[in-house]
PDB file of N, CA and C in Angstrom:
ATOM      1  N   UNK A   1       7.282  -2.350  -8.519  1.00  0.00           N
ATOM      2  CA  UNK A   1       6.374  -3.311  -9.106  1.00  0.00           C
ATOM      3  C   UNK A   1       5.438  -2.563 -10.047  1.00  0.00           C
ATOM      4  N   UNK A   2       5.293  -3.268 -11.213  1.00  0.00           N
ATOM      5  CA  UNK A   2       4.338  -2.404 -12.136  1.00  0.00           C
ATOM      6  C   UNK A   2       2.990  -2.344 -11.509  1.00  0.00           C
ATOM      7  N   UNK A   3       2.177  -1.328 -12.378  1.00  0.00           N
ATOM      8  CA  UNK A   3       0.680  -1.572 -11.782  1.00  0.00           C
ATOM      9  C   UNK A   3       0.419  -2.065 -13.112  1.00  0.00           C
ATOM     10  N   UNK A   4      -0.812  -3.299 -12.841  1.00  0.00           N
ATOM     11  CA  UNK A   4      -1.258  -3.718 -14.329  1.00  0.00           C
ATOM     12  C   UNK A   4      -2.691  -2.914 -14.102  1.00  0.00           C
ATOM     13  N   UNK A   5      -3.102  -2.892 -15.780  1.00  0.00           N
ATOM     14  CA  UNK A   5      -4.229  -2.162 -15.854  1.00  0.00           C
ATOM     15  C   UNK A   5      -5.583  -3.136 -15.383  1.00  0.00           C
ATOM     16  N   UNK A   6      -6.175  -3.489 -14.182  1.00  0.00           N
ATOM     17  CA  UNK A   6      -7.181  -3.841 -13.660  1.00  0.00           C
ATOM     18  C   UNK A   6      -7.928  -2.909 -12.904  1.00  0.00           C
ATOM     19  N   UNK A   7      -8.292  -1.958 -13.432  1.00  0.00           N
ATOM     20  CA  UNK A   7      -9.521  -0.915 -12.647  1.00  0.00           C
ATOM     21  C   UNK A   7      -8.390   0.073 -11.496  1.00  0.00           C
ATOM     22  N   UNK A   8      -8.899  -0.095 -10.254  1.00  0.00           N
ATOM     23  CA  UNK A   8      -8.619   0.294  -9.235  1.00  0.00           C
ATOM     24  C   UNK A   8      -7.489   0.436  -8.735  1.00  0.00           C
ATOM     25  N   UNK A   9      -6.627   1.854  -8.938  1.00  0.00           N
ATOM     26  CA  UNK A   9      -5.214   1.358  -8.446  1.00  0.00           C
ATOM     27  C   UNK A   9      -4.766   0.575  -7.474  1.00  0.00           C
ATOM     28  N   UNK A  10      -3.609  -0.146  -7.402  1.00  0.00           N
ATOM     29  CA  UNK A  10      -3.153  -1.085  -6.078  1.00  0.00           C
ATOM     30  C   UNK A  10      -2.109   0.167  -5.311  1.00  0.00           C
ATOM     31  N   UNK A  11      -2.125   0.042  -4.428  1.00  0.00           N
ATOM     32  CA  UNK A  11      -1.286   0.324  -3.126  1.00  0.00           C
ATOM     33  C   UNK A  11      -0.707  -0.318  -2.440  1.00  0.00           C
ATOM     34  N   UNK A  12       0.438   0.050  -2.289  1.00  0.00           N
ATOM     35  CA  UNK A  12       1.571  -0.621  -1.576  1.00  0.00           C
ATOM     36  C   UNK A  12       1.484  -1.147  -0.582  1.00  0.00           C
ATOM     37  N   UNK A  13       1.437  -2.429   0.094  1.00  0.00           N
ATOM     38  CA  UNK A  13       0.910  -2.634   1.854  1.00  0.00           C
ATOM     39  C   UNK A  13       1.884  -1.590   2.911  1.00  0.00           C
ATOM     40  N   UNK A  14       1.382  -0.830   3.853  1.00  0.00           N
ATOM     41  CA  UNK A  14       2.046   0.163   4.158  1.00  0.00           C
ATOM     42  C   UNK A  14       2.975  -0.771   5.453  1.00  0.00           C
ATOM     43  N   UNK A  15       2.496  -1.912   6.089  1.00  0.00           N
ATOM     44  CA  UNK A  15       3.301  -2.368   6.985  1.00  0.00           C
ATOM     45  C   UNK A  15       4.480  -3.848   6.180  1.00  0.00           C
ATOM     46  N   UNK A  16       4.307  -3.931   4.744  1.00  0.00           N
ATOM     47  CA  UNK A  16       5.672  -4.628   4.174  1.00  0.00           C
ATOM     48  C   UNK A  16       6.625  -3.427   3.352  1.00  0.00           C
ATOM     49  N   UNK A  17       5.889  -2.156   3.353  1.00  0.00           N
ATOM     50  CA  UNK A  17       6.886  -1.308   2.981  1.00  0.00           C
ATOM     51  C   UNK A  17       7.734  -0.326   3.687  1.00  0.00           C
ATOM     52  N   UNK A  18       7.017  -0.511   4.994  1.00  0.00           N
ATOM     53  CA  UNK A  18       8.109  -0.552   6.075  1.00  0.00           C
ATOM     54  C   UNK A  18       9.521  -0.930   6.767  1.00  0.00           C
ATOM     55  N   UNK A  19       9.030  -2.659   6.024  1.00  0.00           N
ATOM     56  CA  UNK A  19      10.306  -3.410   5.613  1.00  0.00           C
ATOM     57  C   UNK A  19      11.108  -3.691   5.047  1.00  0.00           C
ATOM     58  N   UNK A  20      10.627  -2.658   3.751  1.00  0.00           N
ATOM     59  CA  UNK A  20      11.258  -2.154   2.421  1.00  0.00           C
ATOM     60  C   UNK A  20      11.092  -3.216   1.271  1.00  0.00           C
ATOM     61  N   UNK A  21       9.893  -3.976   1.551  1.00  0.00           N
ATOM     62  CA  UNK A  21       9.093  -4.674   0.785  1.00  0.00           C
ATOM     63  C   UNK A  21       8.050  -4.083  -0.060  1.00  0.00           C
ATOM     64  N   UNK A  22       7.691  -4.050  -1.496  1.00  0.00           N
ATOM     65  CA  UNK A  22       7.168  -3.083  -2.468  1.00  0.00           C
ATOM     66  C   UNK A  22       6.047  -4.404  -2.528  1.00  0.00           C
ATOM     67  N   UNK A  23       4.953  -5.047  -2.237  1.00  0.00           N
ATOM     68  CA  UNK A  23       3.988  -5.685  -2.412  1.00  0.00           C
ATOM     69  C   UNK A  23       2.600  -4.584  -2.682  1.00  0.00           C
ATOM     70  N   UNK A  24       2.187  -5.262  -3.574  1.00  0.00           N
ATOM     71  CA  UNK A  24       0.617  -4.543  -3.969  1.00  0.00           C
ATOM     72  C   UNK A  24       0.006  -5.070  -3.028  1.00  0.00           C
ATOM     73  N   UNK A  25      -1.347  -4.060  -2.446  1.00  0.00           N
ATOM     74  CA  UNK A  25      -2.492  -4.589  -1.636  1.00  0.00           C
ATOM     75  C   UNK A  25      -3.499  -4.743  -3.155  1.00  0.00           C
ATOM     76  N   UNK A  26      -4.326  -6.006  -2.223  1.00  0.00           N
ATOM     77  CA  UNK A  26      -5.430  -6.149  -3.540  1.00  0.00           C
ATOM     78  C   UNK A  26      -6.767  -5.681  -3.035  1.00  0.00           C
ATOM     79  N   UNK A  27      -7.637  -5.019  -3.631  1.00  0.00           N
ATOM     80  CA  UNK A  27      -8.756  -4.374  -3.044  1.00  0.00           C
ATOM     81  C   UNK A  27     -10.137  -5.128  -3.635  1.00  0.00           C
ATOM     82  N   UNK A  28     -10.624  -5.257  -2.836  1.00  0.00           N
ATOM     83  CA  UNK A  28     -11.871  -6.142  -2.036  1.00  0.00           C
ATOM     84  C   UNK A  28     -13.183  -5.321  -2.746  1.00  0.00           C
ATOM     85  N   UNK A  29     -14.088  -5.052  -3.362  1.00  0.00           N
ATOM     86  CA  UNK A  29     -15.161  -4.182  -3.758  1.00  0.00           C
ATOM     87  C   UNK A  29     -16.206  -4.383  -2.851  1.00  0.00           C
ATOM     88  N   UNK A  30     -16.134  -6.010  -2.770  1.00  0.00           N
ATOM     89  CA  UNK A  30     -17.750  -5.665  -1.698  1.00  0.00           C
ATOM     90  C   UNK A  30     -17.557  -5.059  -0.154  1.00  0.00           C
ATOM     91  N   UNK A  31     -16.450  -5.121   0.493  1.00  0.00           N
ATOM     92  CA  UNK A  31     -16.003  -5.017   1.622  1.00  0.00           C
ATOM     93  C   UNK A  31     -15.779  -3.265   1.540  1.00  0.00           C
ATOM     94  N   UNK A  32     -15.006  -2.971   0.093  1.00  0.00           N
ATOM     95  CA  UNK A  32     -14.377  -1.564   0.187  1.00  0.00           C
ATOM     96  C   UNK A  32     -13.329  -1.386   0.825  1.00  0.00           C
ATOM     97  N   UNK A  33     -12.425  -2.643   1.121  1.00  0.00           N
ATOM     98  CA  UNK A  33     -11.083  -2.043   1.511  1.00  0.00           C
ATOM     99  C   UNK A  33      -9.934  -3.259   0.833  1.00  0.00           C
ATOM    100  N   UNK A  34      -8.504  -2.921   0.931  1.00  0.00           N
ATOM    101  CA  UNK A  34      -7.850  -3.284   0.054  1.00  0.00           C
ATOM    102  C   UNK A  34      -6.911  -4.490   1.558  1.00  0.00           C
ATOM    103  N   UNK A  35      -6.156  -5.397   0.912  1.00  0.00           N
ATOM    104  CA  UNK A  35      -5.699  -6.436   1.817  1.00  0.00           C
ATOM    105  C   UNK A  35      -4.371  -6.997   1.146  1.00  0.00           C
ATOM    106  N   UNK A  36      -3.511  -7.046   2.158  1.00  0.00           N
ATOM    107  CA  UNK A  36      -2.058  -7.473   1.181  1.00  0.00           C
ATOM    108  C   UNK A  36      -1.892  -9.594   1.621  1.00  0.00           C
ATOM    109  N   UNK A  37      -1.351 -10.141   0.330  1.00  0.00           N
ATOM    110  CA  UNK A  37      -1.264 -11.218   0.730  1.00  0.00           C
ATOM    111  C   UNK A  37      -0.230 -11.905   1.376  1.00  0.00           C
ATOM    112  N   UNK A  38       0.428 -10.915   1.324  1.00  0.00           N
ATOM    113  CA  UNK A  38       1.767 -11.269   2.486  1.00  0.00           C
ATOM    114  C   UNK A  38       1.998 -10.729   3.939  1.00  0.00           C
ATOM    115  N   UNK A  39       1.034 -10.489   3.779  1.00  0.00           N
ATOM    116  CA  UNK A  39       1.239 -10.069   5.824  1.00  0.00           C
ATOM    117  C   UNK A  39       0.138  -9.876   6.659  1.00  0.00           C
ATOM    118  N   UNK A  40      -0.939 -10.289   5.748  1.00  0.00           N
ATOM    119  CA  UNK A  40      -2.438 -10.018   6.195  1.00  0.00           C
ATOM    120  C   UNK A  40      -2.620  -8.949   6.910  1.00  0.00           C
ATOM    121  N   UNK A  41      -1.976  -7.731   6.380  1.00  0.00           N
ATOM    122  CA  UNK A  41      -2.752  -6.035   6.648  1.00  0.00           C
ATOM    123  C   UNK A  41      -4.253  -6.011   5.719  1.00  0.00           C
ATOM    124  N   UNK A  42      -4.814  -5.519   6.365  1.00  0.00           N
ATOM    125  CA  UNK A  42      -6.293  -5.309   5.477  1.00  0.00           C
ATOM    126  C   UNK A  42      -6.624  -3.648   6.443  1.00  0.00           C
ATOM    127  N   UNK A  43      -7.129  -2.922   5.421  1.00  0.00           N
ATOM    128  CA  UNK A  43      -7.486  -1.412   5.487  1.00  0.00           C
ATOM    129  C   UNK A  43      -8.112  -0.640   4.112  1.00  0.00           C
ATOM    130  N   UNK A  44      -8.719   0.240   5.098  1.00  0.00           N
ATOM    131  CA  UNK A  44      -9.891   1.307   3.733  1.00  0.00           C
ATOM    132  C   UNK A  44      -8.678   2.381   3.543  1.00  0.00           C
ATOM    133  N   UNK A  45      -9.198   2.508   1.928  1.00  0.00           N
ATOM    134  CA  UNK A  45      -8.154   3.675   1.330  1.00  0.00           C
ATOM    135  C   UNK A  45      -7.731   4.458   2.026  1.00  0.00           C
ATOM    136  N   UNK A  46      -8.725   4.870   2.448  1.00  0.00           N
ATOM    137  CA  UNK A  46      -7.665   6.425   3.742  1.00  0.00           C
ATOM    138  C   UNK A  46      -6.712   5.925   4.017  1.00  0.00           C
ATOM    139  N   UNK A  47      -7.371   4.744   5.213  1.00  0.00           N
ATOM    140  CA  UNK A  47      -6.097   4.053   6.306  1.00  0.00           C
ATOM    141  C   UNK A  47      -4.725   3.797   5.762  1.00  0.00           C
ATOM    142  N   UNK A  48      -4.738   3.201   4.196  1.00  0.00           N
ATOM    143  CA  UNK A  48      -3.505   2.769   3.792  1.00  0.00           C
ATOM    144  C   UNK A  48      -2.801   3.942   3.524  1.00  0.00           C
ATOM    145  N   UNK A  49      -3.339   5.092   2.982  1.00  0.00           N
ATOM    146  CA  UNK A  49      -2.685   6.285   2.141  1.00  0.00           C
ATOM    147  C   UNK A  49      -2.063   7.207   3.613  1.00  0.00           C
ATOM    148  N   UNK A  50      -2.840   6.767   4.167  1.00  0.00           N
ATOM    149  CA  UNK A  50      -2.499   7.664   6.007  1.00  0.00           C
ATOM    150  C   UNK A  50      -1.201   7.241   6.057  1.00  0.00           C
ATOM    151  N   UNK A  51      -0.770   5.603   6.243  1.00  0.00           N
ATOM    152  CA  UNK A  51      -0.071   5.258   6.944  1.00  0.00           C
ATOM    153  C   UNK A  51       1.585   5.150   6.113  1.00  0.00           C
ATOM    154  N   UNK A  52       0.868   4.802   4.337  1.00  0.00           N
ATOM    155  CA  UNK A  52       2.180   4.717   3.424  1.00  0.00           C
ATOM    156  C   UNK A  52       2.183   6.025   3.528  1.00  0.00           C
ATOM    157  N   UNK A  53       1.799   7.549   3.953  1.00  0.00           N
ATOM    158  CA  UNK A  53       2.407   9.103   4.315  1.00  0.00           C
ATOM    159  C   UNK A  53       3.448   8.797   5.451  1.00  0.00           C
ATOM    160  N   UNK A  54       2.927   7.892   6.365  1.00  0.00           N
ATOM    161  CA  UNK A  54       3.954   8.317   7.935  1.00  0.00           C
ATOM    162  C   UNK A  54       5.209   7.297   7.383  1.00  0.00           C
ATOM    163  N   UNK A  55       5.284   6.253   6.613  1.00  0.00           N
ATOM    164  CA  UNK A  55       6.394   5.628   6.277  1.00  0.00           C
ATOM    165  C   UNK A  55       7.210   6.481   5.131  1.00  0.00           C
ATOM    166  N   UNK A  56       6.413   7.056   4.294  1.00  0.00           N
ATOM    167  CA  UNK A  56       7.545   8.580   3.190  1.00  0.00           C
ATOM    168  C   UNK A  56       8.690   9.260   4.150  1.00  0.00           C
ATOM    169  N   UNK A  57       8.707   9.208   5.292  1.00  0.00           N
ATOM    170  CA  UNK A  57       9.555  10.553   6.100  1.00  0.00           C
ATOM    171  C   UNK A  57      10.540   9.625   5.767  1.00  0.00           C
ATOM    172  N   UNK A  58      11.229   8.474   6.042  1.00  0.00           N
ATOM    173  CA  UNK A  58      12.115   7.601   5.774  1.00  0.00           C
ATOM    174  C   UNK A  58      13.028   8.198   4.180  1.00  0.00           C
ATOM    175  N   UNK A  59      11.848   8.687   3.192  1.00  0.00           N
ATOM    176  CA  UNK A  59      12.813   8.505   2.067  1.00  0.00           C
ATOM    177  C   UNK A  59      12.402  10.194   1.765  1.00  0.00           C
ATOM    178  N   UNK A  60      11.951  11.331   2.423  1.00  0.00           N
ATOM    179  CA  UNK A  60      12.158  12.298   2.122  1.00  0.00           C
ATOM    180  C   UNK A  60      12.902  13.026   1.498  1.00  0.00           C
ATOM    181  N   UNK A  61      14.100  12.888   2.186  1.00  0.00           N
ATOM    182  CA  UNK A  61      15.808  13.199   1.399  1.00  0.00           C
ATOM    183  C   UNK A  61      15.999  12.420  -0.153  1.00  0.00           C
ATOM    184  N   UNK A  62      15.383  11.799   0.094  1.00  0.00           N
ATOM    185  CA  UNK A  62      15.940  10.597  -1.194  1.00  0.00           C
ATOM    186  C   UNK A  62      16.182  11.314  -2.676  1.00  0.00           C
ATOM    187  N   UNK A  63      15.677  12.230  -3.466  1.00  0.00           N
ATOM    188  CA  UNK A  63      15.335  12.722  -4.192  1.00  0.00           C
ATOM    189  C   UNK A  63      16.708  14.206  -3.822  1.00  0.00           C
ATOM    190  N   UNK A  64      17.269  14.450  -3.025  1.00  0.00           N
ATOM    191  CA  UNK A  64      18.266  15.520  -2.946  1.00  0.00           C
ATOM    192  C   UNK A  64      19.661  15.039  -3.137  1.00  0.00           C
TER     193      UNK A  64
END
């Protein structure tokens, strides 16, 4: 999915890309954390970047 140019990068929801679903999370400013509209995950940057790391081991190889 492209990123369009609106400020703040989007991130992938880490529990629909689990499912091998590529959805943008949309991020929240007053709250400070980002929320996907398809599965109602909501999390602060760390949390998402933590968790789309533990779902990468899946496609490690991918690139060999």
């Amino acid at each position: 999915m492209a990123q369009s140019g609106k400020g703040k990068l989007n991130y992938r929801c880490p529990s629909c890309f689990m499912r091998d679903l590529d959805i943008d999370m949309f991020y929240d400013k007053d709250k400070k954390e980002f929320h996907c509209i398809r599965c109602q995950y909501v999390g602060t940057e760390e949390d998402v970047l933590e968790k789309n790391e533990l779902v990468r081991f899946r496609y490690k190889d991918a690139m060999t």
